[in-house]
N, C-alpha and C. Protein backbone atom coordinates (compact mmCIF):
# COMPACT_ATOMS: atom_id res chain seq x y z
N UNK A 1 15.60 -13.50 102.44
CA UNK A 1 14.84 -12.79 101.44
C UNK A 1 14.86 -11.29 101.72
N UNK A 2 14.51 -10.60 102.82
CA UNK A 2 14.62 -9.24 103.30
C UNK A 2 16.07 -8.65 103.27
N UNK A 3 17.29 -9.79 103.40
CA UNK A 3 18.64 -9.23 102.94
C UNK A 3 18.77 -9.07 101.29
N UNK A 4 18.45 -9.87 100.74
CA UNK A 4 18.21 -9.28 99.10
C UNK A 4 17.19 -8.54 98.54
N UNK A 5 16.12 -8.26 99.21
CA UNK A 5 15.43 -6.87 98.47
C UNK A 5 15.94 -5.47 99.28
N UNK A 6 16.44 -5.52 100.67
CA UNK A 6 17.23 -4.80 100.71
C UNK A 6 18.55 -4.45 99.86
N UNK A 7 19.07 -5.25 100.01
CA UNK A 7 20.28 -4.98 99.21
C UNK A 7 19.97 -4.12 97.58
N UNK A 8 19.17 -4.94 97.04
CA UNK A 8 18.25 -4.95 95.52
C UNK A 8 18.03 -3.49 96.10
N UNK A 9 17.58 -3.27 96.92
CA UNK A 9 16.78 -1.41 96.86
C UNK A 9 17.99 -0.66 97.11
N UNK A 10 18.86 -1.09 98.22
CA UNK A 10 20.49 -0.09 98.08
C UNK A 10 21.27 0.10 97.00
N UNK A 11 20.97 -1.14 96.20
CA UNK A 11 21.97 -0.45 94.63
C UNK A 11 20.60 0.35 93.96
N UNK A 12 19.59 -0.32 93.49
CA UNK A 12 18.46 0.74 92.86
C UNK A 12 18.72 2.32 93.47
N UNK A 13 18.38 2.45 94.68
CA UNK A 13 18.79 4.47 95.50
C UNK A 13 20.31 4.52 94.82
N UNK A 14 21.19 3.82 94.89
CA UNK A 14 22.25 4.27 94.58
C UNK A 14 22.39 4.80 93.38
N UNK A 15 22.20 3.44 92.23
CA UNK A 15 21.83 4.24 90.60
C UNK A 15 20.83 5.20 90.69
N UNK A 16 19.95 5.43 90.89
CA UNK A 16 18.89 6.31 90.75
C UNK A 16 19.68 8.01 90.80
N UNK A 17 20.34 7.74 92.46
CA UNK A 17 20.67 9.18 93.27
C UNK A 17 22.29 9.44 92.29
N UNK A 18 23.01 8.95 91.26
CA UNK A 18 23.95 8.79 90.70
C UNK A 18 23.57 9.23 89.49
N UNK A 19 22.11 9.07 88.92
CA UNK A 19 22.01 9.68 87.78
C UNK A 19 21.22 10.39 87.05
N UNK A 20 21.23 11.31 88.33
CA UNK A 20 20.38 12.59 88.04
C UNK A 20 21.47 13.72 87.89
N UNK A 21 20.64 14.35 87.17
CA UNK A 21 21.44 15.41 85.90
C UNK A 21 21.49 16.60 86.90
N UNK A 22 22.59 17.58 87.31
CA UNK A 22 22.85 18.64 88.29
C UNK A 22 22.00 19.46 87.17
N UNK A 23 22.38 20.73 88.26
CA UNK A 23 22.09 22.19 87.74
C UNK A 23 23.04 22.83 86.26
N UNK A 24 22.05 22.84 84.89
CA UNK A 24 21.81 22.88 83.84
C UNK A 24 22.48 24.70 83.58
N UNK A 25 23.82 25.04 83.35
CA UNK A 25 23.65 26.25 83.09
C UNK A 25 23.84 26.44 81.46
N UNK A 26 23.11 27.04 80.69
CA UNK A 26 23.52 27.65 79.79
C UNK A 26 24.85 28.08 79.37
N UNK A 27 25.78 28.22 78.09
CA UNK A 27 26.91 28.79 77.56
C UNK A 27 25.87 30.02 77.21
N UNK A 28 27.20 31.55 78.11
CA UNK A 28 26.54 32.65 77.55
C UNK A 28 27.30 32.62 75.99
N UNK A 29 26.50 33.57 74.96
CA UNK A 29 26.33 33.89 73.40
C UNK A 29 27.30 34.93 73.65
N UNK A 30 28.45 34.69 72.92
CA UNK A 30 29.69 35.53 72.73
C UNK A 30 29.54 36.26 71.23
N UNK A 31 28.81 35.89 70.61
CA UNK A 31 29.14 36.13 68.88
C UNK A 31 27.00 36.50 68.33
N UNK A 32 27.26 37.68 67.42
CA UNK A 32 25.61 37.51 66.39
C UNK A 32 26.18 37.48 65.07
N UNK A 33 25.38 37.50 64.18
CA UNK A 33 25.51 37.51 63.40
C UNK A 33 24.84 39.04 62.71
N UNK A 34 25.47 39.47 61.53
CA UNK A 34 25.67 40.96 61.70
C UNK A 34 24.73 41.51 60.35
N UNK A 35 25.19 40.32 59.61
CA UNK A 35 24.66 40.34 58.36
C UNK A 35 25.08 39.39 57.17
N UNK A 36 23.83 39.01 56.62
CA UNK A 36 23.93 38.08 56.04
C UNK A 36 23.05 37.60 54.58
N UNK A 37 23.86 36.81 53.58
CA UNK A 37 23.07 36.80 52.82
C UNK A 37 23.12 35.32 52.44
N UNK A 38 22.79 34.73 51.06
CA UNK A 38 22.74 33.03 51.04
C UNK A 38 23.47 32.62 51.26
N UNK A 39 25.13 32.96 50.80
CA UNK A 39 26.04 32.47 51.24
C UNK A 39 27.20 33.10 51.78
N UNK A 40 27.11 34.27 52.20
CA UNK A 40 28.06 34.84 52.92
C UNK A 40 27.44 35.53 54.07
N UNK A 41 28.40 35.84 55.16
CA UNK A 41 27.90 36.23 56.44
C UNK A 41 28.84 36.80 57.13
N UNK A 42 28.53 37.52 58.15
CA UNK A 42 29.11 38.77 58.54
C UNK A 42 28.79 38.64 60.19
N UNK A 43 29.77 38.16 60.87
CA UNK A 43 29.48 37.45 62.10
C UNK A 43 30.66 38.68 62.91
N UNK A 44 29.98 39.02 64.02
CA UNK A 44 30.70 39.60 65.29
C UNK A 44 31.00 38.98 66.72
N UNK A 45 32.40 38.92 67.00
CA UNK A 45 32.91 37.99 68.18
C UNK A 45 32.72 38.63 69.62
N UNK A 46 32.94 39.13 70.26
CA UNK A 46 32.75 39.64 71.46
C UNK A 46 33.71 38.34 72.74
N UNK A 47 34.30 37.54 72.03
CA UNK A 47 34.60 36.44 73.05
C UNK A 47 36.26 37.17 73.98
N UNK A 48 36.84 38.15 73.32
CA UNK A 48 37.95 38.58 73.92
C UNK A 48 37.26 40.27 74.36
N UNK A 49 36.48 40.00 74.56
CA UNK A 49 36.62 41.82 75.04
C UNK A 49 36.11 42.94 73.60
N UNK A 50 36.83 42.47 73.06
CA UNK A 50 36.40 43.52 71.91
C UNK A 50 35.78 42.85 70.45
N UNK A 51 35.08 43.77 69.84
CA UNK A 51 34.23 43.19 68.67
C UNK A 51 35.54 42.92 67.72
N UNK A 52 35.16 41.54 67.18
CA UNK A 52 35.85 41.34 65.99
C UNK A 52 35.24 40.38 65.13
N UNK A 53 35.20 41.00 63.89
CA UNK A 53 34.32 40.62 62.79
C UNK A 53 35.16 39.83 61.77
N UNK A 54 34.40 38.60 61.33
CA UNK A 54 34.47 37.83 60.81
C UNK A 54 33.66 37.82 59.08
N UNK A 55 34.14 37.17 58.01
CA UNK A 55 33.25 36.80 56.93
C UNK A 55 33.51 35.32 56.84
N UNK A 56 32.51 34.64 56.94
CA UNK A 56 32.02 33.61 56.14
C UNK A 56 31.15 33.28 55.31
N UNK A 57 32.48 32.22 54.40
CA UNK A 57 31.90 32.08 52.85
C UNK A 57 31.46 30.44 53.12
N UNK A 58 30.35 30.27 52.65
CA UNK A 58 29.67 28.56 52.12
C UNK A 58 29.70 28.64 50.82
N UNK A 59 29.93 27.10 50.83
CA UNK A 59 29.81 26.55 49.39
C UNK A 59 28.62 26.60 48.55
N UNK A 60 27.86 26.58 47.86
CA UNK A 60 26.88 26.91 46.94
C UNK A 60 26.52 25.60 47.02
N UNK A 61 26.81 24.69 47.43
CA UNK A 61 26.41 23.10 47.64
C UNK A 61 26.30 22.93 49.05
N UNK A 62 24.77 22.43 49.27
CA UNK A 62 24.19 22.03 50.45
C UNK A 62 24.89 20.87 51.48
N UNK A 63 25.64 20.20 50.62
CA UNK A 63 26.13 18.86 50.74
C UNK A 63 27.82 19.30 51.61
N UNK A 64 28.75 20.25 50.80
CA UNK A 64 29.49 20.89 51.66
C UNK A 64 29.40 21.35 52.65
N UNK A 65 30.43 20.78 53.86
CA UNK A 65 30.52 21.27 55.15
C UNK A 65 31.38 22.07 55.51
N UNK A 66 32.38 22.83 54.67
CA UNK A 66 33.70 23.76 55.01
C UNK A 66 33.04 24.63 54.61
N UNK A 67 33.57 25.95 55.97
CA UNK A 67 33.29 27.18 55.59
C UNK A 67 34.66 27.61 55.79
N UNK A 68 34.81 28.90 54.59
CA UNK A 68 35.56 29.56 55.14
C UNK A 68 35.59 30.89 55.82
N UNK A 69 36.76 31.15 56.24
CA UNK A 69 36.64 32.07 57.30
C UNK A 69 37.64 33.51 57.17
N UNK A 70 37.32 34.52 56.76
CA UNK A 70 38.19 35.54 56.59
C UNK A 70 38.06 36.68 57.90
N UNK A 71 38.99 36.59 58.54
CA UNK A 71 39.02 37.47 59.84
C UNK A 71 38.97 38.93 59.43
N UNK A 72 38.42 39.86 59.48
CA UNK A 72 38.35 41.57 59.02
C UNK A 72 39.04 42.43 60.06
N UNK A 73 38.85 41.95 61.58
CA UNK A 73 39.15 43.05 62.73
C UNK A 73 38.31 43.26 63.39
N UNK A 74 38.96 44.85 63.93
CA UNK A 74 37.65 45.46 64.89
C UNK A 74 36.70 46.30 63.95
N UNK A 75 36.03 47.14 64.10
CA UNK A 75 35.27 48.05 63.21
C UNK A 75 35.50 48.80 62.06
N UNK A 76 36.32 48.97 63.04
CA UNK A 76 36.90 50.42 61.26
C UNK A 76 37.99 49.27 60.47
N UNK A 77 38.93 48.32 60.66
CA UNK A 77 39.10 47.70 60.10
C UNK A 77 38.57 46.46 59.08
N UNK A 78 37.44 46.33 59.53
CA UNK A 78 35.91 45.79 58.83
C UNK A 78 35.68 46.65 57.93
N UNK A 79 35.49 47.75 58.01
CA UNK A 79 34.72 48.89 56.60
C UNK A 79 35.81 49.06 55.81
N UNK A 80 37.22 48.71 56.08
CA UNK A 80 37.90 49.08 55.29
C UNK A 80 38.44 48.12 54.40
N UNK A 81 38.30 46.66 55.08
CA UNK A 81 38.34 45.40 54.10
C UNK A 81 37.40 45.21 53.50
N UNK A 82 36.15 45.35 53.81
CA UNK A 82 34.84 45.37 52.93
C UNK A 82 34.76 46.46 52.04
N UNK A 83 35.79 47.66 51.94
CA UNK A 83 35.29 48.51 50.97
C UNK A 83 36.40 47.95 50.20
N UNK A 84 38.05 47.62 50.63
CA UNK A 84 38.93 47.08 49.71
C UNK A 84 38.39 45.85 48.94
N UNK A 85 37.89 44.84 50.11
CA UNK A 85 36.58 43.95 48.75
C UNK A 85 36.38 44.31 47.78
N UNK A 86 35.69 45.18 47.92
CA UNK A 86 34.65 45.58 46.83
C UNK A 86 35.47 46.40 45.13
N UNK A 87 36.91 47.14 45.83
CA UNK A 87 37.38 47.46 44.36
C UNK A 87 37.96 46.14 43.64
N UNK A 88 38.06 44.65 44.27
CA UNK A 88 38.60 43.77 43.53
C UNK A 88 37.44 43.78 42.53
N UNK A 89 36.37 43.90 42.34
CA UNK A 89 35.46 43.17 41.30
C UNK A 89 35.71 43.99 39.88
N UNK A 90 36.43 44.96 39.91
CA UNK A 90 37.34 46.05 38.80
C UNK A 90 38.17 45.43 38.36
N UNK A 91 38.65 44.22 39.14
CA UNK A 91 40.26 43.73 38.24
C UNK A 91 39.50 42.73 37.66
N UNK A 92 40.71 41.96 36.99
CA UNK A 92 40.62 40.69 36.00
C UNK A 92 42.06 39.76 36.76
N UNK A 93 41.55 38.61 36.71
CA UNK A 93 42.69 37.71 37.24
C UNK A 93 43.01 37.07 38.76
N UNK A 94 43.65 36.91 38.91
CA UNK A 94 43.60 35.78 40.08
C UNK A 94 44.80 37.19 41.81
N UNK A 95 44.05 37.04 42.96
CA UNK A 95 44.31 37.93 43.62
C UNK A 95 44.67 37.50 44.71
N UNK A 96 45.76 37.08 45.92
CA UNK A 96 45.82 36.30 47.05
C UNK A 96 45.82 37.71 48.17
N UNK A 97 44.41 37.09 49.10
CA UNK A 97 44.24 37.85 50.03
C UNK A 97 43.95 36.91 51.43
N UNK A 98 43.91 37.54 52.28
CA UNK A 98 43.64 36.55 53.74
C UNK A 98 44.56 35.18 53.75
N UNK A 99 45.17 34.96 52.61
CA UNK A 99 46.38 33.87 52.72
C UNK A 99 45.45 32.53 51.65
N UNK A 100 44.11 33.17 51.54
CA UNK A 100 43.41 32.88 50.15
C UNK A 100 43.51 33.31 48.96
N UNK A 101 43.26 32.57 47.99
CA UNK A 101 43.13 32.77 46.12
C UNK A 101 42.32 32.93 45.75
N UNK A 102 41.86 34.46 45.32
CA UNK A 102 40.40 34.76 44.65
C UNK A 102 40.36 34.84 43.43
N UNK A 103 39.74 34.43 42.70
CA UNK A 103 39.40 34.94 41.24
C UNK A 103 38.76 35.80 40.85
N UNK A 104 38.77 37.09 40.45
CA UNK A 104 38.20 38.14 40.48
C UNK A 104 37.50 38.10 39.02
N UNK A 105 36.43 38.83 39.40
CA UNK A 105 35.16 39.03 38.12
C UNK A 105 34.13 39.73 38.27
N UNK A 106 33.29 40.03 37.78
CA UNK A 106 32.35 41.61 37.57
C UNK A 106 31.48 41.23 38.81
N UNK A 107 31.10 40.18 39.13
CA UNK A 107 30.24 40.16 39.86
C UNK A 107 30.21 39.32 41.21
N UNK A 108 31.09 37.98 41.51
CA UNK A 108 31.50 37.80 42.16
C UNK A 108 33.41 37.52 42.61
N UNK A 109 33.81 37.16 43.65
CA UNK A 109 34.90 36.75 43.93
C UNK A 109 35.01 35.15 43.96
N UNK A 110 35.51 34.54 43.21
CA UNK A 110 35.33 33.32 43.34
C UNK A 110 36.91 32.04 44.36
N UNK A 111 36.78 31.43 44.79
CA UNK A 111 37.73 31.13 46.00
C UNK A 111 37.94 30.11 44.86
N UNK A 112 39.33 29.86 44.78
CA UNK A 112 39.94 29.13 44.17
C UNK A 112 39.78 27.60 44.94
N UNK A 113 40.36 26.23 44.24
CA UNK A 113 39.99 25.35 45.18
C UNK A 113 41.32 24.54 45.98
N UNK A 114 41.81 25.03 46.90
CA UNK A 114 43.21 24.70 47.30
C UNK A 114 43.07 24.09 49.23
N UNK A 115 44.17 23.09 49.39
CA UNK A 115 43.87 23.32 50.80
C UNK A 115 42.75 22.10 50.63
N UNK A 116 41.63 22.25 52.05
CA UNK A 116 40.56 21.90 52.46
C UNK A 116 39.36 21.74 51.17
N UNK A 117 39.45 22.75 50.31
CA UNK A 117 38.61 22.88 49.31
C UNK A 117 38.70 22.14 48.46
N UNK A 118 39.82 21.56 48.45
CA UNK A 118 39.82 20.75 47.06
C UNK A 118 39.04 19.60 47.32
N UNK A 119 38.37 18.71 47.88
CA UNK A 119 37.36 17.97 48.04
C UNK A 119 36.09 18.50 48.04
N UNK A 120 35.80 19.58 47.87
CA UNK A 120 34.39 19.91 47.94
C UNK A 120 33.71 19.63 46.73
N UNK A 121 32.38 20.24 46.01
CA UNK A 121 31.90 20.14 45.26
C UNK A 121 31.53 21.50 44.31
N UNK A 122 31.19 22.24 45.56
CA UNK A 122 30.28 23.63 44.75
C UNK A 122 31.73 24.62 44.75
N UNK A 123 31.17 25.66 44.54
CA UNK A 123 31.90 27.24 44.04
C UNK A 123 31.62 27.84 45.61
N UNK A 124 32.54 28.74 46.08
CA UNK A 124 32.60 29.50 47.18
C UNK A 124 33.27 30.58 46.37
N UNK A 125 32.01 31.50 46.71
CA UNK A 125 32.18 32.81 45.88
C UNK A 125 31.34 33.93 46.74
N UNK A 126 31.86 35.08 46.77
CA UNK A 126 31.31 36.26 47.98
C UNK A 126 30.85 36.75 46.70
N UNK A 127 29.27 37.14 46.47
CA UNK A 127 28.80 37.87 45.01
C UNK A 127 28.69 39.30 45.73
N UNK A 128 29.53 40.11 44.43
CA UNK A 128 29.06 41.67 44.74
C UNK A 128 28.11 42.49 45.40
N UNK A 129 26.56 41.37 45.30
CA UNK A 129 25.12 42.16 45.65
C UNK A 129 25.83 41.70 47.25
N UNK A 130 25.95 40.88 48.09
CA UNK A 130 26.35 40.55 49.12
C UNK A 130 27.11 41.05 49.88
N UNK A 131 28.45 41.57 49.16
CA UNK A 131 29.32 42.48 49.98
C UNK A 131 28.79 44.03 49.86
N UNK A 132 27.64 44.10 49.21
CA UNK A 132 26.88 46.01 49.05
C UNK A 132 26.32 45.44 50.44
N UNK A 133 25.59 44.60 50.65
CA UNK A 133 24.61 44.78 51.76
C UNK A 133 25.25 44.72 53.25
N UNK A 134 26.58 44.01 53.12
CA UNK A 134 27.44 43.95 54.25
C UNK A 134 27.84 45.21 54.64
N UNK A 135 28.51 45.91 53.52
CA UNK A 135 28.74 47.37 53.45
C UNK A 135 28.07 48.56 54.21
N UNK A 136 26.52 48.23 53.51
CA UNK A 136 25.61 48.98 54.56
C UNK A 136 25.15 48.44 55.45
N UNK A 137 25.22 47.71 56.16
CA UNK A 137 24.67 46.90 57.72
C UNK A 137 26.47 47.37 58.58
N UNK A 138 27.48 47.47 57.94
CA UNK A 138 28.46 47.80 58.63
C UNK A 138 28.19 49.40 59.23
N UNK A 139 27.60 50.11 58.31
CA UNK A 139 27.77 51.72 58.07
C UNK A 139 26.40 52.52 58.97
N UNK A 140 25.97 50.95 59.50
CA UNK A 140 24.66 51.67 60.15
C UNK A 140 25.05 52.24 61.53
């Protein structure tokens, strides 16, 4: 009997001392977010050394899980795609940028549905009021 509750207690210490959780470090935060509005966002990387800014667009449907992702650069290359943004909403017609299809119109850019998108549901569209506010959160 004393050889089996021994034994019984050497595997118990064993599992026990086997499954405890080590020293817990945190992933340091490489990336913030810069600026943002319902559905677009203005995210900064820091993961290589230098800032590089990102836009992401969501779908207007809660239910959609693809975002997309338009790479801008470092800084001054950011103000200068966000200001080239901004003269598309002057044209009329369909515009391929970032290796994406926009549909251009007075007020937003609307992402065509190709690729990944074509299963979605909602509209992925960067609206004009959105890329003003990116504009100035860049310029600060």
């Amino acid at each position: 009997m004393k050889k089996i509750v021994l034994l019984l207690s050497l595997c118990l210490l064993t599992i026990v001392a086997m499954a405890q959780i080590g020293a817990v470090k945190p992933k340091e935060k490489t990336w913030k977010i810069t600026s943002y509005s319902e559905h677009v966002g203005l995210y900064e990387d820091w993961k290589t050394g230098e800032s590089v800014y990102s836009l992401n667009v969501k779908s207007d449907d809660n239910h959609d899980k693809v975002k997309v992702t338009l790479s801008l650069g470092n800084h001054e290359e950011a103000v200068e795609s966000v200001k080239n943004l901004l003269a598309l909403y002057d044209m009329q017609g369909d515009v391929d940028i970032f290796g994406k299809t926009f549909v251009c119109g007075k007020k937003e850019l609307l992402l065509k549905k190709e690729g990944n998108l074509k299963s979605t549901y909602g509209k992925y569209c960067i609206e004009k009021s959105a890329l003003q506010k990116i504009q100035a959160d860049l310029n600060k």
